[in-house]
Protein backbone atom coordinates (compact mmCIF):
# COMPACT_ATOMS: atom_id res chain seq x y z
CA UNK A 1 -24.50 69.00 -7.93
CA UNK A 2 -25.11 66.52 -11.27
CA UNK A 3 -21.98 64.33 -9.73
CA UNK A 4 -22.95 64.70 -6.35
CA UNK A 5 -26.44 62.88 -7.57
CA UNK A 6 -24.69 60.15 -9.37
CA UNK A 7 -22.28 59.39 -6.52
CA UNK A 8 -25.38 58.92 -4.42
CA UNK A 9 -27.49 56.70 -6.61
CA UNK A 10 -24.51 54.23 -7.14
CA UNK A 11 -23.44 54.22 -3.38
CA UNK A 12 -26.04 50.54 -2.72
CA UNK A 13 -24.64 49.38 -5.70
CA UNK A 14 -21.61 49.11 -4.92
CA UNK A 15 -22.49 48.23 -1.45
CA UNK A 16 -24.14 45.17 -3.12
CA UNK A 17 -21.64 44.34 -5.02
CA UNK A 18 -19.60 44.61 -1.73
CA UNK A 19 -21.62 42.50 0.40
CA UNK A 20 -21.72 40.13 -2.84
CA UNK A 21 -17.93 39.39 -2.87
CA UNK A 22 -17.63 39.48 0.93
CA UNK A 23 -20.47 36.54 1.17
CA UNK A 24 -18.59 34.83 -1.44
CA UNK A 25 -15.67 34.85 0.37
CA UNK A 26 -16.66 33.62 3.47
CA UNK A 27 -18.63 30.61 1.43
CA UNK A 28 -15.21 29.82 -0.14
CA UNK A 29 -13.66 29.59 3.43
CA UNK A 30 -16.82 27.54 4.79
CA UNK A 31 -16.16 25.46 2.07
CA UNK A 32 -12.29 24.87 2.20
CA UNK A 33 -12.48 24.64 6.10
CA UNK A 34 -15.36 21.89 5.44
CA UNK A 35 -12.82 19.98 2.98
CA UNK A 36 -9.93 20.04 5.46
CA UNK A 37 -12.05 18.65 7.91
CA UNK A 38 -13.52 16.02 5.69
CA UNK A 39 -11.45 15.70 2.34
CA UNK A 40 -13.54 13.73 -0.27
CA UNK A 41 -10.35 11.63 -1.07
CA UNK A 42 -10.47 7.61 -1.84
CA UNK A 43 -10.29 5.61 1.05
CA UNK A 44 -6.34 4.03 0.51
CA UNK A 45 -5.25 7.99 0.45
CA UNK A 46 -7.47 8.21 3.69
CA UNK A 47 -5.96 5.26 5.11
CA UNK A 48 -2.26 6.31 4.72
CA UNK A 49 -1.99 10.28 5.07
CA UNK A 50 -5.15 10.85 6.90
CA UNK A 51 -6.48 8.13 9.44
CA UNK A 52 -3.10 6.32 9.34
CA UNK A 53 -4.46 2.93 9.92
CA UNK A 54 -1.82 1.20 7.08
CA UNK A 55 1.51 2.07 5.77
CA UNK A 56 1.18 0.21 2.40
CA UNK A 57 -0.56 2.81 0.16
CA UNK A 58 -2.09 1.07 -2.98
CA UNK A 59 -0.30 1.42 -6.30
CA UNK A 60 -2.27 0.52 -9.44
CA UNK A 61 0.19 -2.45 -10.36
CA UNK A 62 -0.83 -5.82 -11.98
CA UNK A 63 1.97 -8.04 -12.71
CA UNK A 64 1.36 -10.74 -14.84
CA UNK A 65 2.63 -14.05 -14.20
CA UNK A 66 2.19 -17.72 -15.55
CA UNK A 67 2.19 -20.92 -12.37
CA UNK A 68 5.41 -22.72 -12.70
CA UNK A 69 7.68 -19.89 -13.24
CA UNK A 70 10.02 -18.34 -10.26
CA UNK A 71 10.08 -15.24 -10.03
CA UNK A 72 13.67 -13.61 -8.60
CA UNK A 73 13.03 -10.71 -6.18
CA UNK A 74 16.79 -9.96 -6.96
CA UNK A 75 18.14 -7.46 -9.31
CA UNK A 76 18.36 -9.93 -12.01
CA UNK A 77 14.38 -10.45 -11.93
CA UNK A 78 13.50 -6.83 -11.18
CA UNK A 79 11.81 -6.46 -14.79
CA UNK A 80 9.27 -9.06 -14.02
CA UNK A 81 8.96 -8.53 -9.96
CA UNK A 82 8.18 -4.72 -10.24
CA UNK A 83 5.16 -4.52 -11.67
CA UNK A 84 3.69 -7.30 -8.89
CA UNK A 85 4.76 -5.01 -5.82
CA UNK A 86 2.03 -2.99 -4.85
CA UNK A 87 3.41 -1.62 -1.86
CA UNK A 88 5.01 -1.92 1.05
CA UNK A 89 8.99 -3.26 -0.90
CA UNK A 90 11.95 -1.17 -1.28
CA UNK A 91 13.64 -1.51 -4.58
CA UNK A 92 15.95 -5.03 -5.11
CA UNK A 93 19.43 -5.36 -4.09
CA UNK A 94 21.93 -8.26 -4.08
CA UNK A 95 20.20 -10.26 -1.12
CA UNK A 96 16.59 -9.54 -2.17
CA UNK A 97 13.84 -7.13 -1.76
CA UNK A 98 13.18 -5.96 1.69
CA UNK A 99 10.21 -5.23 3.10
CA UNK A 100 8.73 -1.93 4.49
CA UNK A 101 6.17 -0.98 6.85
CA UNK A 102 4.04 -2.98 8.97
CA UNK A 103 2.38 -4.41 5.48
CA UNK A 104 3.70 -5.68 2.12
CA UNK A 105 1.44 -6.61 -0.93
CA UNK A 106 1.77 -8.40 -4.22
CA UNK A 107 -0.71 -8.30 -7.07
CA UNK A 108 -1.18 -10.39 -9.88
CA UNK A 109 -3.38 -11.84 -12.93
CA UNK A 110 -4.48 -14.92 -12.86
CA UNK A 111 -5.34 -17.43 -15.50
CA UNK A 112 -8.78 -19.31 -14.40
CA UNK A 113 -7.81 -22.45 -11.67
CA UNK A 114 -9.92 -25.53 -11.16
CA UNK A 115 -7.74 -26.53 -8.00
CA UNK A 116 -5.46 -24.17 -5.64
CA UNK A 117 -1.86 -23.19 -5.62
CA UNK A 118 1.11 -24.06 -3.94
CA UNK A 119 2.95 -20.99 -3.22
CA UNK A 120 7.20 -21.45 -2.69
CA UNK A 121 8.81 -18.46 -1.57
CA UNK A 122 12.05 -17.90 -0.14
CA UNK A 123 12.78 -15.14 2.37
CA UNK A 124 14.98 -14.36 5.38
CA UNK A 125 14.09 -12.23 8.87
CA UNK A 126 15.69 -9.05 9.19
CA UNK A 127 17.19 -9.48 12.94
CA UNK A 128 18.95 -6.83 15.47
CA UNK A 129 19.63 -8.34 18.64
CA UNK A 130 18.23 -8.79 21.19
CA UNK A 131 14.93 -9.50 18.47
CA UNK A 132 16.38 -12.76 16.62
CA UNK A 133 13.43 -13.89 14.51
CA UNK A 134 10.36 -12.16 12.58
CA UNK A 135 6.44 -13.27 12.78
CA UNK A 136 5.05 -13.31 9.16
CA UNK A 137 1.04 -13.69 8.60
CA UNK A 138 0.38 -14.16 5.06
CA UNK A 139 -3.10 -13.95 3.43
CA UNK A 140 -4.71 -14.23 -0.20
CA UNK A 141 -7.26 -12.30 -1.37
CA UNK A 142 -8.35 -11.45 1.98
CA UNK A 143 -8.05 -14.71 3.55
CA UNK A 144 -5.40 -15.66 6.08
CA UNK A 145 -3.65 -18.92 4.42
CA UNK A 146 0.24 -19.10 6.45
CA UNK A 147 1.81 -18.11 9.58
CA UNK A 148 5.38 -18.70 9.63
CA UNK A 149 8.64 -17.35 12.25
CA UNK A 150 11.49 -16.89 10.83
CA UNK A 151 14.86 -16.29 12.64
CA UNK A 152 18.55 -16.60 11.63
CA UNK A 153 20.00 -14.16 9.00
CA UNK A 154 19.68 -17.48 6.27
CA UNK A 155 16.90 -17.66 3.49
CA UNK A 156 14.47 -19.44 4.42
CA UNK A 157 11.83 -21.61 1.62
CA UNK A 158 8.45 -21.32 2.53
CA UNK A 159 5.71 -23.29 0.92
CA UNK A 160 1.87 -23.22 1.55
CA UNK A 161 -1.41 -24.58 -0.01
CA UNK A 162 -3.40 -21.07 -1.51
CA UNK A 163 -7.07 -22.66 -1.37
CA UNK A 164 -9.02 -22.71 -4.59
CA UNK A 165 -12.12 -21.47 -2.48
CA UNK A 166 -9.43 -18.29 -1.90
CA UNK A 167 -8.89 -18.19 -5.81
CA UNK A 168 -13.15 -18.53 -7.39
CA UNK A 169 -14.39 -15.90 -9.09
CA UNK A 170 -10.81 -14.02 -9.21
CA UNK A 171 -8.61 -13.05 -12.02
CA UNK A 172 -6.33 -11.54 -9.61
CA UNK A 173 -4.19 -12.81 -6.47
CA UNK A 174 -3.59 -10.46 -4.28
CA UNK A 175 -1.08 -11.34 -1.38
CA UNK A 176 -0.68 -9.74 1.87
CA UNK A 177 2.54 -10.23 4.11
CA UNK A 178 1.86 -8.80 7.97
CA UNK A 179 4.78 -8.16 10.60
CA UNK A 180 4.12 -7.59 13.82
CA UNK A 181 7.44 -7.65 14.90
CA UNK A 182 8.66 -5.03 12.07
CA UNK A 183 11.75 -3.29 13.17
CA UNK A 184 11.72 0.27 13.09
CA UNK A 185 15.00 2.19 11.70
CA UNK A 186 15.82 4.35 14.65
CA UNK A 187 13.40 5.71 17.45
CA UNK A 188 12.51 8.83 16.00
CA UNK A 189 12.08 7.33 12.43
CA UNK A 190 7.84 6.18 10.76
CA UNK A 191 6.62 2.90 10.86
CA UNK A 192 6.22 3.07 7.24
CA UNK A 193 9.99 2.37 7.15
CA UNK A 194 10.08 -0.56 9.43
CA UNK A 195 12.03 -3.76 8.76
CA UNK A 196 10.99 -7.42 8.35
CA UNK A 197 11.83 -9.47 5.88
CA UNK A 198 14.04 -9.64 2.54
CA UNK A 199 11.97 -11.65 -0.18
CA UNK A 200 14.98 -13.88 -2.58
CA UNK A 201 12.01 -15.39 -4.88
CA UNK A 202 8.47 -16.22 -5.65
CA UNK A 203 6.76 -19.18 -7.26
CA UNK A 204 3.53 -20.42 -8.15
CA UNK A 205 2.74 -24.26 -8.55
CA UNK A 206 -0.55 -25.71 -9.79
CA UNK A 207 -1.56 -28.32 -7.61
């Protein structure tokens, strides 16, 4: 009779305690089913595994680099180009660094300017007939500054004015490279591993 009485008295506790974990549960579930559908992530993981709208995903790279110096984009000059490649370039091989993606981005530090740049780089298209040539829009720091086609399987030296209004305030340069025409590596394969370009070398004059 004595247990009966105890068994009785601690049945809505444990029916609390119950209800307790079961309400926690279902919080937990609320909460991961709220994070799925809206992960609290920074927006350049957003843009590239979530919404999709880029396939250069930022990489927290600074190269450092002094005007006047050219830069090889070749295995020889892989120390120095590496840390500048934020995304968007597949690792250097005899002919240069190719592209990938629909973007490509280069990051560096910048010693203060009083006047702009003049940028020399030199570069060949990445062809497969019928498509013979490759549109290139390059910008600085947010600011379109070239548009260039190139075609033929040759390098290719571009050169273009970087603005100093592009340059004020900044201790960086970022550079953007856009292809529209990016080939993609078979039908079935991402975008993120389209073709463009093959990038020989990079230099910075002070004009």
């Amino acid at each position: 009779m004595r247990w009966l009485e105890l068994t009785r008295s601690t049945r809505p506790a444990q029916l609390l305690c119950c209800y307790a974990l079961a309400g926690a549960l279902a919080a937990a579930e609320l909460a991961v089913l709220a994070l799925a559908l809206d992960p609290k992530v920074n927006d350049d993981y957003r843009a590239y595994y979530i919404d999709k709208t880029t396939t250069c995903l930022n990489r927290d790279a600074v190269g450092r680099y002094t005007p006047g110096r050219t830069v090889s984009f070749r295995p020889n000059g892989a120390r120095e180009a590496m840390p500048m490649m934020v995304c968007g370039w597949s690792g250097p091989v005899a002919d240069g660094t190719h592209s990938l993606g629909e973007t490509s981005r280069l990051r560096l530090a910048m010693p203060p300017l009083r006047d702009g740049l003049l940028a020399t780089l030199e570069m060949n298209a990445v062809i497969r007939p019928p498509q013979l040539s490759q549109r290139i829009v390059i910008s600085a720091n947010g600011t379109e500054v070239h548009r260039v086609t190139l075609s033929g399987a040759a390098p290719t030296t571009v050169s273009f004015v970087i603005p100093q209004a592009v340059l004020a305030g900044n201790d960086r340069l970022e550079m953007a490279f856009d292809y529209p025409d990016g080939i993609a590596q078979s039908p079935a394969a991402s975008n993120i591993y389209n073709r463009a370009i093959k990038l020989t070398s990079f230099r910075l004059d002070r004009l």
